[in-house]
Protein backbone atom coordinates (compact mmCIF):
# COMPACT_ATOMS: atom_id res chain seq x y z
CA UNK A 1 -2.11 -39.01 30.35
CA UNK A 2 -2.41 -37.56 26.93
CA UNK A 3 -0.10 -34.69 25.07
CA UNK A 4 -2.21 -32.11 26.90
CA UNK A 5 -1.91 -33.47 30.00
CA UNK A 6 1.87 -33.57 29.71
CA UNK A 7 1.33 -29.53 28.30
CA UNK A 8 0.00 -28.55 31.29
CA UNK A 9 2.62 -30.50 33.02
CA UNK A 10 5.30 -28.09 30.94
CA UNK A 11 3.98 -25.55 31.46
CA UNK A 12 2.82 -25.81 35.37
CA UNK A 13 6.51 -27.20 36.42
CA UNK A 14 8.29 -24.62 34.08
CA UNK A 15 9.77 -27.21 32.26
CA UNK A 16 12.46 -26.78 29.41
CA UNK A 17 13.67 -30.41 28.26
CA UNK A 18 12.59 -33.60 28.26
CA UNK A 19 14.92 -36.74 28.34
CA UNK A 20 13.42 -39.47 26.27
CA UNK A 21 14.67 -43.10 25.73
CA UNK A 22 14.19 -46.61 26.94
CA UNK A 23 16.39 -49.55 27.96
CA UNK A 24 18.81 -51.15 25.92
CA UNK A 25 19.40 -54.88 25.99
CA UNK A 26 21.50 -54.33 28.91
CA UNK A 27 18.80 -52.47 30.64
CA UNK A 28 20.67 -48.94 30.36
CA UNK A 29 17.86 -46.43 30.20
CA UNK A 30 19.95 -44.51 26.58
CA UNK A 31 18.35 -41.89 24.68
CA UNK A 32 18.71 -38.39 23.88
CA UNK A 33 17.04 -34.63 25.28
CA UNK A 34 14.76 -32.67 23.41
CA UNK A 35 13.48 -29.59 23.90
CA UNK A 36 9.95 -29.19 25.25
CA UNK A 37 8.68 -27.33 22.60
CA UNK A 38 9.65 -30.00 20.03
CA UNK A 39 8.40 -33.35 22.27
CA UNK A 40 5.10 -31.40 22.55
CA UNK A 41 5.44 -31.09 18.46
CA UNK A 42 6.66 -34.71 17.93
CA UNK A 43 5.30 -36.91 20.83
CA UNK A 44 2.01 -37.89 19.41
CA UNK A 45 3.25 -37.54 15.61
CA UNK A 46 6.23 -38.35 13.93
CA UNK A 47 8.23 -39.55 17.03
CA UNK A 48 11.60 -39.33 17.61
CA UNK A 49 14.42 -40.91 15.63
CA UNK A 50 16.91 -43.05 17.17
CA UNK A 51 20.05 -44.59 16.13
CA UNK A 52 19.68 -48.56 16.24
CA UNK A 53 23.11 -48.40 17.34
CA UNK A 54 21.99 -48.18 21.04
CA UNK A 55 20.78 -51.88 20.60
CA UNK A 56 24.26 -53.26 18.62
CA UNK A 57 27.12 -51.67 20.84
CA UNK A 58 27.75 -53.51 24.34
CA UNK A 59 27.80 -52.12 27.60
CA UNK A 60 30.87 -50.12 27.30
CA UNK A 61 29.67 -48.86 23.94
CA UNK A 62 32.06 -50.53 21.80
CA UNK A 63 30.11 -51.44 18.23
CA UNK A 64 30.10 -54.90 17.71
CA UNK A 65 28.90 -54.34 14.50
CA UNK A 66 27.71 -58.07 13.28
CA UNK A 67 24.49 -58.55 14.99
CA UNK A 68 21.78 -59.87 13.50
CA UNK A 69 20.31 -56.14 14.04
CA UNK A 70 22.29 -52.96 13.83
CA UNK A 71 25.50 -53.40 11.87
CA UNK A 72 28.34 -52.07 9.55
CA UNK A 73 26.31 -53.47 6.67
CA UNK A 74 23.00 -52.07 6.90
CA UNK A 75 24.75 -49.05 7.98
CA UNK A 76 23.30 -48.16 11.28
CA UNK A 77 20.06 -46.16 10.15
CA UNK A 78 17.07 -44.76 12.53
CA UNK A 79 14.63 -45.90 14.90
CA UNK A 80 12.03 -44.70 15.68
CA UNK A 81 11.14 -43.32 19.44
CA UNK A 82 7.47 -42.73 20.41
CA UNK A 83 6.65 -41.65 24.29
CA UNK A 84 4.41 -43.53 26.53
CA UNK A 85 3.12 -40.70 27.87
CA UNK A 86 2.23 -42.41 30.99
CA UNK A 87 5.41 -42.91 32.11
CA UNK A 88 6.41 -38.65 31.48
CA UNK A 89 6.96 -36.98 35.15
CA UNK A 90 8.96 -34.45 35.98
CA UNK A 91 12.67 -34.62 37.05
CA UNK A 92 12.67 -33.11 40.61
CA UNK A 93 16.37 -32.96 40.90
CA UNK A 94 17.07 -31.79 37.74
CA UNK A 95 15.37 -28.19 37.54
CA UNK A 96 13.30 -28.16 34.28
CA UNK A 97 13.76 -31.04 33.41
CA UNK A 98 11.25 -33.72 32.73
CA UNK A 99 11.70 -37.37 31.20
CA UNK A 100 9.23 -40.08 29.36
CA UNK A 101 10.04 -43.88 28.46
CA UNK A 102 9.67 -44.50 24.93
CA UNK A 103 8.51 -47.71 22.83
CA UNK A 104 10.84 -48.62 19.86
CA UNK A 105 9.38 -48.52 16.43
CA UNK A 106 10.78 -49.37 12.82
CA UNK A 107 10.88 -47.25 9.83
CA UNK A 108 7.93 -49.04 8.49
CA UNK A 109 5.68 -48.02 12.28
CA UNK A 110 5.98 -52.02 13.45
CA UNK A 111 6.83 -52.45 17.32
CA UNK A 112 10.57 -53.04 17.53
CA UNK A 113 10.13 -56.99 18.48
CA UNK A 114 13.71 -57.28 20.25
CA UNK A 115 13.08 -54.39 22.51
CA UNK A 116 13.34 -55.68 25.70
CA UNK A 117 10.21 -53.66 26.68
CA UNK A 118 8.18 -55.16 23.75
CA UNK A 119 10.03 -58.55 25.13
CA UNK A 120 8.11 -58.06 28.46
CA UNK A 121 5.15 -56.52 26.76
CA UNK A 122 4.57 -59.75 24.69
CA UNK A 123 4.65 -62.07 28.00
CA UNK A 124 2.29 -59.22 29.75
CA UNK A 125 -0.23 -60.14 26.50
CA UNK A 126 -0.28 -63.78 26.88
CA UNK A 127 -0.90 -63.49 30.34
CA UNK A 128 -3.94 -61.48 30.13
CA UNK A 129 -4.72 -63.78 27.45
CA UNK A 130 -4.85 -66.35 29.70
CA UNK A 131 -6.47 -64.51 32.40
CA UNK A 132 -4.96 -63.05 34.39
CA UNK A 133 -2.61 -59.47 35.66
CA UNK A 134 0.46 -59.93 36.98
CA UNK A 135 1.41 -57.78 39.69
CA UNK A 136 5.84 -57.57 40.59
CA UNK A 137 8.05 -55.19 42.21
CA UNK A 138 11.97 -55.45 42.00
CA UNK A 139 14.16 -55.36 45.62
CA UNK A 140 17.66 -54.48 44.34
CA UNK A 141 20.66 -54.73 46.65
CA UNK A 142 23.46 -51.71 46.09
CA UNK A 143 26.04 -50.44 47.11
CA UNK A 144 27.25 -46.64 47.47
CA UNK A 145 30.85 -44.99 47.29
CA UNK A 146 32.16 -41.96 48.17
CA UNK A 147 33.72 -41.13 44.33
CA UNK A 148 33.26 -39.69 41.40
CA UNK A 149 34.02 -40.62 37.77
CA UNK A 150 37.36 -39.53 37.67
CA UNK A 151 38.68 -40.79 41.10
CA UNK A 152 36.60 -44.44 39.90
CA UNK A 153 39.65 -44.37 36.84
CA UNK A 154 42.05 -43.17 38.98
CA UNK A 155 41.55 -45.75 41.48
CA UNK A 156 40.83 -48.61 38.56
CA UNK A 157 37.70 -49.64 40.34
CA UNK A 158 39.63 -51.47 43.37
CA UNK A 159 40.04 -50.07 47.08
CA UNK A 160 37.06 -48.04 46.61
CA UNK A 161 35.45 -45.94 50.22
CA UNK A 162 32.62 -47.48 50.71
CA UNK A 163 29.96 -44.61 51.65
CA UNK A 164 29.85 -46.21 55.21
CA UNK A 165 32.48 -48.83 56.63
CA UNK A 166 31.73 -51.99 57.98
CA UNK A 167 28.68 -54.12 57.77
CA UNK A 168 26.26 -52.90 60.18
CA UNK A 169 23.21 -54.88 58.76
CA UNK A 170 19.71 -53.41 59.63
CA UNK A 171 21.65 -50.99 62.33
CA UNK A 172 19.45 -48.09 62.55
CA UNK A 173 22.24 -45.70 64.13
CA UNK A 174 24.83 -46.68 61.11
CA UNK A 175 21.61 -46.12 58.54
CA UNK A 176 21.05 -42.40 60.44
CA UNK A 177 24.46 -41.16 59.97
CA UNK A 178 24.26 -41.94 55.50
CA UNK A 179 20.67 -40.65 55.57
CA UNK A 180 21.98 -36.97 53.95
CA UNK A 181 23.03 -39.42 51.19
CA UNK A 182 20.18 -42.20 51.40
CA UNK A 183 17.98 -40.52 52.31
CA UNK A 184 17.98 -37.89 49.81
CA UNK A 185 17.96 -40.99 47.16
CA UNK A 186 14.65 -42.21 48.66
CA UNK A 187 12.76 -38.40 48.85
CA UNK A 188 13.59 -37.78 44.98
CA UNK A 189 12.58 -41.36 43.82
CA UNK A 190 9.23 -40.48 45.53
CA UNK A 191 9.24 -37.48 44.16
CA UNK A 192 9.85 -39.14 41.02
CA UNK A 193 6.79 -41.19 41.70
CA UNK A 194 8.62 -44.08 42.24
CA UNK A 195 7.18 -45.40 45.64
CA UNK A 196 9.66 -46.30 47.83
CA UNK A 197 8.56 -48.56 50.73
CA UNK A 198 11.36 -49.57 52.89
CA UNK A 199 15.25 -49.25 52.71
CA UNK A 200 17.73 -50.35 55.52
CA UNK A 201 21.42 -51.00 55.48
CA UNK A 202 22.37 -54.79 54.49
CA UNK A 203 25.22 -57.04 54.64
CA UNK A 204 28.05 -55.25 53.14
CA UNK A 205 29.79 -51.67 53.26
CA UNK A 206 28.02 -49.25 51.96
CA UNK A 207 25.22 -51.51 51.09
CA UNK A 208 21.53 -50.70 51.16
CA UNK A 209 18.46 -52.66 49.62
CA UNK A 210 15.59 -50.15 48.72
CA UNK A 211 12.07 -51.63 47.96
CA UNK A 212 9.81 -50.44 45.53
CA UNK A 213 5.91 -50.88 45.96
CA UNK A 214 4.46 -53.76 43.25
CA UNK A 215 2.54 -52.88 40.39
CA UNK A 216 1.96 -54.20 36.93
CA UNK A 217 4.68 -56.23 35.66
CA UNK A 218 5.23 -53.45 32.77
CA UNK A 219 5.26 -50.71 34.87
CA UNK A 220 7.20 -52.53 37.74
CA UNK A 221 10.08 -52.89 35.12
CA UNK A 222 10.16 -49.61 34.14
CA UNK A 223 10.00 -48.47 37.77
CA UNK A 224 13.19 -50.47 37.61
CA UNK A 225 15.12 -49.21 35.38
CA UNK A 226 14.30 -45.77 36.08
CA UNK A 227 15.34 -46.43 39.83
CA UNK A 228 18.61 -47.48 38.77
CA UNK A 229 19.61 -44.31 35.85
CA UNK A 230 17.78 -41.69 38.71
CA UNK A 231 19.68 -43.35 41.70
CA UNK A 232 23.29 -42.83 39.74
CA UNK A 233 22.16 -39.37 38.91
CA UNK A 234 20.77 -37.87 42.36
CA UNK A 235 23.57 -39.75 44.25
CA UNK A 236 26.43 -37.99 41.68
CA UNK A 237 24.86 -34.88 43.40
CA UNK A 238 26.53 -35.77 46.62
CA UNK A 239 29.61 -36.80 45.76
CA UNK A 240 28.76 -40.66 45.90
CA UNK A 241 28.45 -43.48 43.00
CA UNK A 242 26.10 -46.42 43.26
CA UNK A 243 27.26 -49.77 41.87
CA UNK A 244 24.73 -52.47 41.12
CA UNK A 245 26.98 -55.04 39.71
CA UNK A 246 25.83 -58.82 41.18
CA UNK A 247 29.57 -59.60 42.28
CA UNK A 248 31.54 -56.64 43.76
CA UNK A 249 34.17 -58.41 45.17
CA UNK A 250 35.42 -62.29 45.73
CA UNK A 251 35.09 -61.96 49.43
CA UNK A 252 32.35 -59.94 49.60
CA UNK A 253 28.54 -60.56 49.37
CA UNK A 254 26.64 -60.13 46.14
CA UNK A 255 23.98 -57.89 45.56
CA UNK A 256 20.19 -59.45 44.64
CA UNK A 257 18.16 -58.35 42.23
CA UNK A 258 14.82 -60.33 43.52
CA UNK A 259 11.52 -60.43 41.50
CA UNK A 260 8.52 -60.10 44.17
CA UNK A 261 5.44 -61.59 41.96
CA UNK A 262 2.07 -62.52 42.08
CA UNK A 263 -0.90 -63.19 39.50
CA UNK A 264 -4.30 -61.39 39.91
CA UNK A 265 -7.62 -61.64 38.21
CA UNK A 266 -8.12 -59.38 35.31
CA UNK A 267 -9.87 -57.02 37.34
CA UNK A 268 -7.27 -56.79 39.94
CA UNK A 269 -9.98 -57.98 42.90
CA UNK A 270 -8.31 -61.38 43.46
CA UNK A 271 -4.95 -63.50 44.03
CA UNK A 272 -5.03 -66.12 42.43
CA UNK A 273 -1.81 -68.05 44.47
CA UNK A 274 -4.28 -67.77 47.53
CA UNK A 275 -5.88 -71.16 47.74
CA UNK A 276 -7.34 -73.19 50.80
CA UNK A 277 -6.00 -76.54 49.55
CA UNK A 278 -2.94 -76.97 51.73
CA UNK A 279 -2.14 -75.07 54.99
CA UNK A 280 0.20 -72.72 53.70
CA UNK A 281 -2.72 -71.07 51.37
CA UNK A 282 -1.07 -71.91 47.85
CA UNK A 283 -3.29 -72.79 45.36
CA UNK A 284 -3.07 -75.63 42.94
CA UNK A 285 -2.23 -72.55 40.05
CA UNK A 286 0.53 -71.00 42.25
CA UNK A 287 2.16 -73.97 42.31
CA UNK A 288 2.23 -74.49 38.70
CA UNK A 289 3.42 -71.26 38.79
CA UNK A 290 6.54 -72.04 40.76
CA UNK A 291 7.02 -75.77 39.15
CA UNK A 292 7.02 -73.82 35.78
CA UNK A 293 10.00 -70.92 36.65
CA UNK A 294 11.64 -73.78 38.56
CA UNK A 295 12.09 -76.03 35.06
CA UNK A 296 12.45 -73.02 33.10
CA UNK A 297 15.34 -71.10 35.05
CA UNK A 298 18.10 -73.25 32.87
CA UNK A 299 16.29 -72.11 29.73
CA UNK A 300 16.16 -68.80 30.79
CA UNK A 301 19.31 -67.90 33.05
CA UNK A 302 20.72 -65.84 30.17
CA UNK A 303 17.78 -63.29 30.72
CA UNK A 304 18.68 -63.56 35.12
CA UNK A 305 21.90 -63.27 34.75
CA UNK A 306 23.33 -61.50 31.74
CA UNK A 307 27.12 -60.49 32.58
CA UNK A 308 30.49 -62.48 33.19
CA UNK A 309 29.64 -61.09 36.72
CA UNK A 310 26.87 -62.31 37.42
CA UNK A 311 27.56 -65.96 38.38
CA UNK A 312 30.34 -64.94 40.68
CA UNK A 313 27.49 -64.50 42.89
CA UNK A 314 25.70 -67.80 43.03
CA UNK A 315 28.12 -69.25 46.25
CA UNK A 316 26.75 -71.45 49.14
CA UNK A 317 25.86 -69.29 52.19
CA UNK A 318 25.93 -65.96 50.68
CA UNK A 319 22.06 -65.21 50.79
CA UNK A 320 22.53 -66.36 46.79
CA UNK A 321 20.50 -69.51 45.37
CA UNK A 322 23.24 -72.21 43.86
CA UNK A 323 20.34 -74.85 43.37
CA UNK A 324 16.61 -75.39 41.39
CA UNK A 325 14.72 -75.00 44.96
CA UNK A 326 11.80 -73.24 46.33
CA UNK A 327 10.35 -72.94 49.83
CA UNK A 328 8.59 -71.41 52.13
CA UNK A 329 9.68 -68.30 53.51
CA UNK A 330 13.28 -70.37 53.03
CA UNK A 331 15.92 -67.45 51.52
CA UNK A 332 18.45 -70.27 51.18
CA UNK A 333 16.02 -71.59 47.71
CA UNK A 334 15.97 -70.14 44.35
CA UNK A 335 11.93 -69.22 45.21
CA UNK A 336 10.83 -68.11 47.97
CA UNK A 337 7.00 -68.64 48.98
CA UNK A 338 5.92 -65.67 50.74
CA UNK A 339 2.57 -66.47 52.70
CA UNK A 340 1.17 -64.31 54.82
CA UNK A 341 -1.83 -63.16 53.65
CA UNK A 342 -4.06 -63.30 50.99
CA UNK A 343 -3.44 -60.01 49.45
CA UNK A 344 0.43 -60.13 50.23
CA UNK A 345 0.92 -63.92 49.00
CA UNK A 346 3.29 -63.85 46.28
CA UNK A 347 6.36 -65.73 44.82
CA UNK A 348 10.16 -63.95 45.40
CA UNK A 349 12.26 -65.27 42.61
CA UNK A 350 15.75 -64.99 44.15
CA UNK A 351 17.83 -66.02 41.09
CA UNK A 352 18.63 -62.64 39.19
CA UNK A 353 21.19 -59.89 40.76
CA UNK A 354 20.79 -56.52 41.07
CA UNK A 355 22.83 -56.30 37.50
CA UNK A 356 19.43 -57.79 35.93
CA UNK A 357 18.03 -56.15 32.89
CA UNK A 358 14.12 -55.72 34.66
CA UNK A 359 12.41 -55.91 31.18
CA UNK A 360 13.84 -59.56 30.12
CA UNK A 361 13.95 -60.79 33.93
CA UNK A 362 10.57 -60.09 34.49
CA UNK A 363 9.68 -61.61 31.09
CA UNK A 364 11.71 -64.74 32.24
CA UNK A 365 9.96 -65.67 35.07
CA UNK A 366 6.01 -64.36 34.01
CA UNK A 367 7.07 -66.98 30.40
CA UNK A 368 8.28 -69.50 33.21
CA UNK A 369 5.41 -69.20 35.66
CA UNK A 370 2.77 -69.17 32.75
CA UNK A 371 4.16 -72.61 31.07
CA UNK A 372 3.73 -74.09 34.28
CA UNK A 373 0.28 -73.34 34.40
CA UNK A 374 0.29 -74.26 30.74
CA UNK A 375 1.43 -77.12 31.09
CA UNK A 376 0.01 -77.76 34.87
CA UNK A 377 3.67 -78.56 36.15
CA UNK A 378 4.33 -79.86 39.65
CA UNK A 379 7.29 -78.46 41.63
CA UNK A 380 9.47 -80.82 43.64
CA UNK A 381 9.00 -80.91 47.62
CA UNK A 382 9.44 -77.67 49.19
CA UNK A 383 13.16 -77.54 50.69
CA UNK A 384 12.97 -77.32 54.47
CA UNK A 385 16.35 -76.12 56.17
CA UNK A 386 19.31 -75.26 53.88
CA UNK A 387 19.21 -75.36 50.23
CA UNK A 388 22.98 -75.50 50.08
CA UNK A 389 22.60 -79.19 51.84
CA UNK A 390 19.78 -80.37 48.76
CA UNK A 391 22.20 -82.78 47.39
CA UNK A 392 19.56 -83.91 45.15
CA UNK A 393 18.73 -80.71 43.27
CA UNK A 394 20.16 -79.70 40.08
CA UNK A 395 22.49 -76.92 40.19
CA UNK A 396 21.31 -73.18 38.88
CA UNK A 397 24.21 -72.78 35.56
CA UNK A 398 27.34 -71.18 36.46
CA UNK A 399 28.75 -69.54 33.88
CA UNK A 400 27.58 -67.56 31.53
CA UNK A 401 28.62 -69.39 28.31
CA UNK A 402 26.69 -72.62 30.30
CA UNK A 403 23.59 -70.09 30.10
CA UNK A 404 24.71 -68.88 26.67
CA UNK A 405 24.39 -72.89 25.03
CA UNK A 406 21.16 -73.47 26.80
CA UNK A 407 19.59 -70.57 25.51
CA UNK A 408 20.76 -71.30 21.96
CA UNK A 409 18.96 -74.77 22.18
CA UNK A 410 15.48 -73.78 23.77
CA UNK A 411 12.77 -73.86 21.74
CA UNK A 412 10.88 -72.40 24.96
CA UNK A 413 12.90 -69.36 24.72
CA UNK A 414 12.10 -68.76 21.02
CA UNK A 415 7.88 -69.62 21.51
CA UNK A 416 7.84 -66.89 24.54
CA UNK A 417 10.07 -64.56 23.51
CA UNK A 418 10.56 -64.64 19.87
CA UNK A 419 12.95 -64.94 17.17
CA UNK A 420 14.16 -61.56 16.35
CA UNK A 421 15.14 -60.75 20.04
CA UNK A 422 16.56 -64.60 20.34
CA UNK A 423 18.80 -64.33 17.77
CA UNK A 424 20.02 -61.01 18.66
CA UNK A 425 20.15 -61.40 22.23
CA UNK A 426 22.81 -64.72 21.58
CA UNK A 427 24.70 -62.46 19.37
CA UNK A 428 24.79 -59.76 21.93
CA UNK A 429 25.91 -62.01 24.75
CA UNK A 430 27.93 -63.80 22.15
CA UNK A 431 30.12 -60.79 22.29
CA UNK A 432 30.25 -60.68 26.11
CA UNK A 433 31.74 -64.19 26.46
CA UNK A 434 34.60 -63.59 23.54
CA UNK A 435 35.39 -60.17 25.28
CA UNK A 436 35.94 -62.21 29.05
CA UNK A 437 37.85 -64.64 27.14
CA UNK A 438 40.32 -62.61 26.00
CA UNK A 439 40.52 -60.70 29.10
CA UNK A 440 43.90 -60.22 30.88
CA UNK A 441 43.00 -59.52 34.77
CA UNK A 442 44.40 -58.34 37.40
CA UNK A 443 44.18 -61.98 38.96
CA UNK A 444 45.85 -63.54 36.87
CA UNK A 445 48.78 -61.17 36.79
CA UNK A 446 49.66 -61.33 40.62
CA UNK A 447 48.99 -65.12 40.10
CA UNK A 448 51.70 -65.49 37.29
CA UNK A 449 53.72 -62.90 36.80
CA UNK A 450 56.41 -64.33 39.06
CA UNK A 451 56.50 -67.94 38.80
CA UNK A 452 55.52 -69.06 35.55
């Protein structure tokens, strides 16, 4: 698409804004609206300025203020925005309304290198590089409520109505009756043109996984991330809130985030993972691939799982990994080898939650899967029955300042992924850990209160 394209677009749809932005470092699509008269003036020139402060507050927007980038000191200047205008569609619940992804720039017109869409971008590079496309589509777990922003406050987040009680996994009766709500989801993210293939209820109330069709690992993660800002939006509509935090609840089930992957040739004709050198089909490269995000996952668990949360939901028998395991077709293993056919044989990388940041997850396991080719890495013996009973495999971290200190030592992390977003990425999650730590909760309050 080029600027007349997206003109025609405007003017066809009767379009009167344009929401522009990208994702932050926690993956929160943040920018600003513009008017379509001005992105039609700006898109393909000067751009769009941006506050850096949208990559040195946290997740609840508090400025932290002494990040390597975006601080007191250098006094929080601009950005600069410019629109891929591949990604610009139309908003169809949002009546004249349209919205475009945009890269991050600095002052000086060099690619913003700790934008996590640069992050992924770089990977995408060295992979063609080397050869090869890689193809990945996100299947995030979620669950829906029947409230609203206020009534979330009111409530403080606990004894929330689910939007459908009980568990009801894969019950098509129980999947009918939240179809106004679900099913309205699904029509406007294909609407959206974000192809949804599948979506059923799962094991939790109010919980649904919806599957988006694979594509490029670029345009997979923005598929992402837009799935996740639109679902919020065209569910508010109805009276209902998503959640995709990993960990809900102690006693609950945790919500994946899973990475479906494969590698193609560079003309998109051929998987490479298909091979005819064992009887399950995977190639001597595929399983490079896996031995590589196998001994990279420790290095690179801050970019799976980014939050406090997110390790709440790596317990035995949950449908979470705990372990450094991959099988086939085994969902008890950190990787899952799916395969069935040559066109459909990929790799399902279990680890992340559906709280994942899809720019620096996918970048995590492409850097992993490519050093194991790199380095032509052998996995371990595929696990056969129950991961939770491999008493011999090393343990997935489970915390995230465990993550945090591994990350600060890997000299992996910087060679994939670069300084600039290394050293602000610690910072940033840095800040998370020191916030938890001072945290009073409500646990610990009925715990002590009384007795101590």
């Amino acid at each position: 698409m080029d600027i007349k394209v997206a003109a025609h677009l405007i003017d066809k749809n009767h379009l009167r804004s344009v929401k522009i932005g990208g994702g932050d470092l926690d993956g929160v699509f943040r920018g600003k609206r513009v008017s379509a008269e001005h992105f039609l003036s700006a898109a393909e020139g000067e751009g769009f300025p941006q506050c850096d402060v949208i990559f040195g507050w946290d997740i609840r927007d508090e400025v932290i203020g002494s990040l390597p980038f975006s601080n007191w000191e250098a006094g929080f200047g601009d950005i600069i925005m410019r629109p891929d205008l591949s990604t610009f569609a139309a908003v169809p619940w949002e009546e004249g309304c349209a919205s475009v992804i945009c890269d991050y720039y600095t002052e000086h017109g060099d690619p913003l290198a700790l934008a996590p869409r640069q992050v992924l971008r770089r990977v995408v590079q060295q992979a063609r590089s080397a050869g090869y496309v890689a193809n990945m589509a996100a299947e995030l777990e979620v669950r829906f409520f029947r409230e609203d922003q206020e009534s979330l406050r009111e409530k403080g987040y606990s004894d929330l109505r689910p939007l459908n009680p009980g568990l009801n996994c894969y019950s098509i009766h129980h999947a009918s009756i939240d179809e106004p709500v679900i099913g309205r989801v699904c029509q406007m993210l294909n609407a959206y043109g974000l192809e949804v293939e599948a979506y059923n209820r799962e094991h939790g109330a109010g919980m649904y996984e919806i599957n988006l069709h694979y594509t490029d690992a670029l345009r997979a993660a923005d598929r992402t991330m837009l799935y996740k800002s639109a679902t919020k939006e065209i569910a508010a509509q109805m009276g209902a809130t998503p959640t995709f935090m990993a960990k809900y609840a102690d006693d609950l089930d945790g919500s994946g985030g899973h990475i479906h992957q494969s590698l193609w040739s560079l003309d998109g004709t051929t998987s490479v993972f298909w091979g005819e050198e064992d009887g399950h089909h995977i190639s001597s490269l595929m399983r490079h691939f896996i031995a590589g995000v196998l001994a990279t996952l420790p290095d690179f668990m801050l970019m799976y799982a980014p939050n406090v949360n997110s390790y709440k939901r790596y317990v035995a028998r949950t449908w979470a990994p705990t372990s450094l395991t991959w099988g086939i077709d085994n969902r008890t293993s950190a990787l899952r080898a799916i395969v069935s056919s040559r066109d459909a044989i990929r790799i399902e990388n279990r680890v992340p939650g559906a709280d994942l940041n899809p720019y620096l997850a996918f970048a995590a396991t492409l850097a992993g899967g490519l050093h194991g080719i790199e380095k032509q890495l052998e996995p371990p013996a595929a696990v056969r029955g129950s991961a939770y009973k491999s008493p011999d495999a090393a343990l997935l971290p489970n915390s995230l300042p465990q993550a945090l200190d591994t990350f600060r030592s890997s000299e992996l992390a910087r060679r994939w992924f670069g300084d600039e977003f290394c050293d602000q990425y610690m910072a940033f999650r840095e800040w998370e850990v020191e916030k938890h730590r001072r945290a009073v909760t409500d646990w610990e309050r009925r715990r002590y209160f009384e007795m101590v």
